[in-house]
Protein backbone atom coordinates (compact mmCIF):
# COMPACT_ATOMS: atom_id res chain seq x y z
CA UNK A 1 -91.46 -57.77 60.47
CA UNK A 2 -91.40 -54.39 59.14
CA UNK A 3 -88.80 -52.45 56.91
CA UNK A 4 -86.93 -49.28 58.22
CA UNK A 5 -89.28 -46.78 56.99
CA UNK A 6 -91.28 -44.63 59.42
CA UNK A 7 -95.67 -44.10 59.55
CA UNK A 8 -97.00 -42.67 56.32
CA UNK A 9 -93.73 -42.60 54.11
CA UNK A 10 -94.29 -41.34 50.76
CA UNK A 11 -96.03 -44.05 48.65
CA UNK A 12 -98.22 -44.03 45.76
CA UNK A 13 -101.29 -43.91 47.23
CA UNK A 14 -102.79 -40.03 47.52
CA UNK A 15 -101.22 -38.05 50.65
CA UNK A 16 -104.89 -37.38 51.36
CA UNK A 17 -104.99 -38.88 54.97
CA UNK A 18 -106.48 -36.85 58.03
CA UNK A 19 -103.78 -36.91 60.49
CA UNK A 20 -104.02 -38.98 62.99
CA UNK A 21 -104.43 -42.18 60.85
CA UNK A 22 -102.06 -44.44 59.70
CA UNK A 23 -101.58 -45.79 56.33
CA UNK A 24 -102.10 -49.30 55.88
CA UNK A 25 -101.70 -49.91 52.39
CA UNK A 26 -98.84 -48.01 51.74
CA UNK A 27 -97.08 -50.44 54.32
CA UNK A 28 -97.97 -53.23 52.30
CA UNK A 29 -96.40 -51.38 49.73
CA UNK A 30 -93.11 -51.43 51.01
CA UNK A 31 -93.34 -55.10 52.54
CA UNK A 32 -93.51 -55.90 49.42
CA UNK A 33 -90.08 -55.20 48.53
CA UNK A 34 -88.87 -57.33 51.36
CA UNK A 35 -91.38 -60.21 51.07
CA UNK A 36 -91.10 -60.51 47.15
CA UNK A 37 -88.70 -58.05 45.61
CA UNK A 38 -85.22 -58.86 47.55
CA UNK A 39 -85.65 -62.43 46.60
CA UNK A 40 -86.17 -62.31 43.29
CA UNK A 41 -83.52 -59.55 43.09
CA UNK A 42 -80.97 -61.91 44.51
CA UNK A 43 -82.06 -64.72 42.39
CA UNK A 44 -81.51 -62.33 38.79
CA UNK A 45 -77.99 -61.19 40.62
CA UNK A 46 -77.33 -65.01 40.72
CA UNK A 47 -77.79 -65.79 37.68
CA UNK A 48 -75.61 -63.17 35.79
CA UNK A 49 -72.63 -63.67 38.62
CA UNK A 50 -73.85 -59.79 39.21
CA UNK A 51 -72.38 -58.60 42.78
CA UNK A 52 -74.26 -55.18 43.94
CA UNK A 53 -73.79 -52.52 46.90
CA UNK A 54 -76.86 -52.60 49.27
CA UNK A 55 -77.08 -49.06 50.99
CA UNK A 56 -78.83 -50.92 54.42
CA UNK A 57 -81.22 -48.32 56.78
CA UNK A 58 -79.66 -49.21 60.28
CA UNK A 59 -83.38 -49.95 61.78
CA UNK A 60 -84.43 -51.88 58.57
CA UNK A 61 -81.59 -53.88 59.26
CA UNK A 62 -82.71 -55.00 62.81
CA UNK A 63 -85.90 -55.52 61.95
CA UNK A 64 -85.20 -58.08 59.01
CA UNK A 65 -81.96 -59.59 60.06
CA UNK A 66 -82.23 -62.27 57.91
CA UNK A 67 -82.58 -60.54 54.77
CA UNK A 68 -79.46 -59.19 55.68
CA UNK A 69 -77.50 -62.03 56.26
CA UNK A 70 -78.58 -63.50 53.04
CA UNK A 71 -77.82 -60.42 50.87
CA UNK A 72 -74.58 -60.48 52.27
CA UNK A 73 -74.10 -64.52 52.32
CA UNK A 74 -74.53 -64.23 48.46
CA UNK A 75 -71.94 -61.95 47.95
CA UNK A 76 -72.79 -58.32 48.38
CA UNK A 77 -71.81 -55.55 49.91
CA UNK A 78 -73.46 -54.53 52.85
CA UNK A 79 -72.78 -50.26 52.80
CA UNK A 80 -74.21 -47.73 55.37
CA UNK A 81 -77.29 -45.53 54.68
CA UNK A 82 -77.97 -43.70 57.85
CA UNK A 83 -80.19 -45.44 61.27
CA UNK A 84 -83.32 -44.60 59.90
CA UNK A 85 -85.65 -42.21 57.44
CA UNK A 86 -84.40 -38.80 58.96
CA UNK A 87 -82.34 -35.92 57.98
CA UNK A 88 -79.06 -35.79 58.96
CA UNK A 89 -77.83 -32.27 57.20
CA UNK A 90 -79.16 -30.17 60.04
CA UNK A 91 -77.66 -32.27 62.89
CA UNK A 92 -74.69 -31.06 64.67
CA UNK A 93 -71.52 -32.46 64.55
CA UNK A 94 -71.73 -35.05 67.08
CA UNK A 95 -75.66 -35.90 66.49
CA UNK A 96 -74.66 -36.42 63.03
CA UNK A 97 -71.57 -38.79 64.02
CA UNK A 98 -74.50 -40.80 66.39
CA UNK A 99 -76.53 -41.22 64.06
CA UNK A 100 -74.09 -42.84 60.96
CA UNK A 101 -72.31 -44.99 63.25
CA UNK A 102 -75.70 -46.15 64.88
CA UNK A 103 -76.90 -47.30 61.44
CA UNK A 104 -73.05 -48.49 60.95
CA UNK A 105 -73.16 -51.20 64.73
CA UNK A 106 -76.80 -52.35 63.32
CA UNK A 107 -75.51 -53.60 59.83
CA UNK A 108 -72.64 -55.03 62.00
CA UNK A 109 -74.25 -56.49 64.61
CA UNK A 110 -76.36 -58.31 61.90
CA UNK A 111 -74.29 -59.29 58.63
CA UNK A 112 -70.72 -58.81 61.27
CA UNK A 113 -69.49 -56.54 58.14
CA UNK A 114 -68.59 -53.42 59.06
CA UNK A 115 -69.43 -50.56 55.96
CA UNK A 116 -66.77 -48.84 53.75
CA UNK A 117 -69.73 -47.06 52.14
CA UNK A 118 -72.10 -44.37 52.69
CA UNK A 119 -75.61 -42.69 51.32
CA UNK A 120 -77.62 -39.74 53.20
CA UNK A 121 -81.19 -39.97 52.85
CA UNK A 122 -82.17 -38.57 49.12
CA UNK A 123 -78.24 -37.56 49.34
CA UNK A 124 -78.98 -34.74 51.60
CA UNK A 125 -75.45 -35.00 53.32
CA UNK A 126 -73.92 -32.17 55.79
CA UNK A 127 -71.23 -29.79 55.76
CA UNK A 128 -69.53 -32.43 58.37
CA UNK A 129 -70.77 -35.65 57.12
CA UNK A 130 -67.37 -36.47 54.98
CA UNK A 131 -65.33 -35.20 58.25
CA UNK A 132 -67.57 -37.63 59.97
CA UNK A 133 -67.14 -40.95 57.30
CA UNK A 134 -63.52 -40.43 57.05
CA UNK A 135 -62.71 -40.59 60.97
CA UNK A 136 -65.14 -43.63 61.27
CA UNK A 137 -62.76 -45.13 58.54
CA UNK A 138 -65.34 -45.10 55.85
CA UNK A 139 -63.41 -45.11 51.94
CA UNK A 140 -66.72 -43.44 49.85
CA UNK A 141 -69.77 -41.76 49.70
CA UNK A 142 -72.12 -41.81 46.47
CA UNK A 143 -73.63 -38.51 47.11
CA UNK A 144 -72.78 -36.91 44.37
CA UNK A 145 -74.01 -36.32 40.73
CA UNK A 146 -70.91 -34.16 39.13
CA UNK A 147 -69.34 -37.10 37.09
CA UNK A 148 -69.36 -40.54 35.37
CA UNK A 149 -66.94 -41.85 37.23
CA UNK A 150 -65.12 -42.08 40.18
CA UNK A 151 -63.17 -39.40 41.88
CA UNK A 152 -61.04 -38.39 44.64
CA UNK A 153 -61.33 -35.50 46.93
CA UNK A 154 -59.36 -35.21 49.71
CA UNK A 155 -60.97 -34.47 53.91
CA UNK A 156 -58.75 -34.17 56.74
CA UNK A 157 -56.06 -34.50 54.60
CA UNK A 158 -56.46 -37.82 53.34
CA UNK A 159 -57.66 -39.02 50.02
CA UNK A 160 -61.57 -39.91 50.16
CA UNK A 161 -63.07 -41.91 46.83
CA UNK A 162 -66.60 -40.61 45.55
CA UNK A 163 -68.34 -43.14 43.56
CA UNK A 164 -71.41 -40.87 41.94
CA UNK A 165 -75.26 -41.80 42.63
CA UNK A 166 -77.73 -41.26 39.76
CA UNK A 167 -80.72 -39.84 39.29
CA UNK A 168 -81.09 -40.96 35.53
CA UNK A 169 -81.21 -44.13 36.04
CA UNK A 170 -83.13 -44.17 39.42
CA UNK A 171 -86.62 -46.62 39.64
CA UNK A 172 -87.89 -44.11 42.61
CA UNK A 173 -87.49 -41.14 40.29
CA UNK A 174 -88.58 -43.26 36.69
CA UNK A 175 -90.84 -45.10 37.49
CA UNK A 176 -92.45 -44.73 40.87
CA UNK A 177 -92.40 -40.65 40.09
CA UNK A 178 -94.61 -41.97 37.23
CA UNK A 179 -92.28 -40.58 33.84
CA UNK A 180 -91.84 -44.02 32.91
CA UNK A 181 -93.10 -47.42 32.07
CA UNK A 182 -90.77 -50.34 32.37
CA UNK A 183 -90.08 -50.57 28.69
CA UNK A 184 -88.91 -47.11 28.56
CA UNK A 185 -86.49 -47.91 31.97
CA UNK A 186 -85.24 -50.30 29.54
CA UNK A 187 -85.10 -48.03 26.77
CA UNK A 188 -83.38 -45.68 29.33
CA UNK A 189 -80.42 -48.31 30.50
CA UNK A 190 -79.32 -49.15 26.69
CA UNK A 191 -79.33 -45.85 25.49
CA UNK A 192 -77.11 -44.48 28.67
CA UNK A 193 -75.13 -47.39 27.99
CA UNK A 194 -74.27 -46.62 24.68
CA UNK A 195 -72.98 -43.52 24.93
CA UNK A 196 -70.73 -44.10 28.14
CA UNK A 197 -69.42 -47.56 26.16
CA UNK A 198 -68.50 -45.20 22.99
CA UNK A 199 -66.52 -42.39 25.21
CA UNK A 200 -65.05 -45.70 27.48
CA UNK A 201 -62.67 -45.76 24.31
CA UNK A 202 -60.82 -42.65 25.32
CA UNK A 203 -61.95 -42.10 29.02
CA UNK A 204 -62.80 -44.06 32.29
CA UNK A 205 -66.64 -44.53 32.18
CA UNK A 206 -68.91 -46.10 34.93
CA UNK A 207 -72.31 -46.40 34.41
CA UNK A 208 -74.65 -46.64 37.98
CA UNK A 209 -78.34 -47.94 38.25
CA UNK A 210 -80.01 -47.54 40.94
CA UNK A 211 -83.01 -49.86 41.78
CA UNK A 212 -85.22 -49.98 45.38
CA UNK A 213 -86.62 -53.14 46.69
CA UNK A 214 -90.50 -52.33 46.51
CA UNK A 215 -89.61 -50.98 42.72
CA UNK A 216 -86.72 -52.75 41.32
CA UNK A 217 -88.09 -56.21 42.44
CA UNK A 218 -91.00 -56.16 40.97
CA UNK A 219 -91.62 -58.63 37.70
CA UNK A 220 -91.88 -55.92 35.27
CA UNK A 221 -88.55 -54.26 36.23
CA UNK A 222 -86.76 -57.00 36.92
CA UNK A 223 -87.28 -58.79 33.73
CA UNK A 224 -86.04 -54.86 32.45
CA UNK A 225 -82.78 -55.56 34.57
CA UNK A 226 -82.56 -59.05 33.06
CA UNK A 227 -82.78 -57.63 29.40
CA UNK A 228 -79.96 -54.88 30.78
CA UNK A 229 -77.71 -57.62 31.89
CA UNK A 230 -77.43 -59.56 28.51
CA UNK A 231 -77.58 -55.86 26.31
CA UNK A 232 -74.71 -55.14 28.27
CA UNK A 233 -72.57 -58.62 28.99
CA UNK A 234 -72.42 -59.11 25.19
CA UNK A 235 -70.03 -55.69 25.14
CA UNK A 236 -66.02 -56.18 25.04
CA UNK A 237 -64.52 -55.10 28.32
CA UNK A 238 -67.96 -54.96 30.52
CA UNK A 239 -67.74 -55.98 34.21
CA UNK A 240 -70.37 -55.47 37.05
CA UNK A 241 -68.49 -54.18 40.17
CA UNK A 242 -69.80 -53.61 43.88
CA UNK A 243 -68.98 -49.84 45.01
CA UNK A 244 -66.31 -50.72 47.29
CA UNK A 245 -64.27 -52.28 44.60
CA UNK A 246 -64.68 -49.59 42.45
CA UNK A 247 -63.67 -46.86 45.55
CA UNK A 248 -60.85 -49.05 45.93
CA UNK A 249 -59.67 -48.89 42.48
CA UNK A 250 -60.16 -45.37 42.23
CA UNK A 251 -57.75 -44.99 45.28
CA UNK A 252 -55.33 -46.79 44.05
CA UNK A 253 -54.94 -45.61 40.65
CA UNK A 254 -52.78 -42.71 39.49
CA UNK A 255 -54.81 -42.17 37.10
CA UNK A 256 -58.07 -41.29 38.99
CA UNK A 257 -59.39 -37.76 38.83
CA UNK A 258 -58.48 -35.90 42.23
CA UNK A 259 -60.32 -32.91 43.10
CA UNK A 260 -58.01 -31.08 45.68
């Protein structure tokens, strides 16, 4: 078994290896996230009645069918992020299409849900890419960093939700990219918190976290999320929501912003 990444994916070991080689380690690296971070993940999701949005890499999907299945089996949503580790921006119209709805028949073929949701790799999406999600019947895409909450634009016509990514509360970026320990993740979470539960008084707020399975499931940042969940539960008004529910609020309210 192997996740969806491809040979010598950025890791944090040195990117000092003579070509040619492959590197071992940093595979271990990210079979870690399948072999010890999903499950305990899923087990800290469990126990808070938490329900997340997995973004699922077509080929990591057939490679670890079973993950999969359980993620979804517990209750999550299974949402589209592309067939494998590649660029998709510079594709043409119809490569582009391929290559989405290949990653879209793998998560289907192995969970039988088909995704409402989509992610480019690092959110690198196309000048076609929404043209592309809205035809294959797709209702979001979190590329997007402009708000703190949800949005509607409209593409061929027809109103298209945008639930917005972060980078500010991103493990990869935090704490893999080295600016921060797990305390100050934690730190990081309450504070971002705060202010978005102090303007949720006079605005719609949504706060997003975004956590990998080689990062986020690890002890130390787990037991972060943990210490997240109860900072947070103990708020009036609070609810954990899966990204499709929240696209599918945001469509259906008047009151959702609508970029046209």
């Amino acid at each position: 078994m192997r996740p969806g990444q491809p040979d010598n994916a950025e890791s944090p070991f040195p990117q000092n290896l003579q070509p040619g080689f492959k590197d071992l380690p940093a595979q271990t690296w990210y079979q870690y996230g399948y072999k010890e971070g999903i499950p305990r993940m899923l087990d800290l999701w469990d126990k808070y009645n938490i329900k997340v949005t997995s973004h699922m890499v077509g080929s990591a999907v057939l490679n670890n069918p079973q993950i999969a299945k359980e993620i979804v089996g517990r209750g999550h949503e299974a949402a589209a992020h592309g067939m494998n580790w590649s660029s998709q921006y510079n594709l043409s119209y119809e490569e582009e299409k391929k290559f989405i709805m290949d990653g879209v028949e793998a998560v289907k073929k192995v969970t039988g849900v088909t995704p409402v949701g989509y992610n480019a790799n690092w959110l690198r999406r196309g000048e076609h890419t929404l043209e592309i999600l809205q035809e294959a019947g797709f209702l979001y895409h979190i590329d997007d960093l402009s708000r703190d909450e949800p949005f509607i634009v409209k593409v061929k016509e027809k109103d298209f939700a945008v639930v917005p990514y972060t980078l500010r509360c991103n493990d990869i970026l935090l704490i893999e990219g080295r600016h921060f320990s797990a305390d100050q993740f934690l730190a990081q979470l309450k504070m971002e918190f705060d202010q978005l539960y102090a303007e949720s008084a006079t605005k719609r707020r949504m706060m997003s976290v975004s956590f990998h399975d080689r990062i986020g499931g690890t002890p130390q940042v787990v037991n972060a999320a943990k210490q997240f969940f109860e900072y947070a539960l103990k708020q009036k008004g609070v609810v954990f929501r899966r990204k499709d529910e929240i696209a599918g609020m945001a469509l259906k309210s008047k009151n959702t912003i609508r970029e046209y």
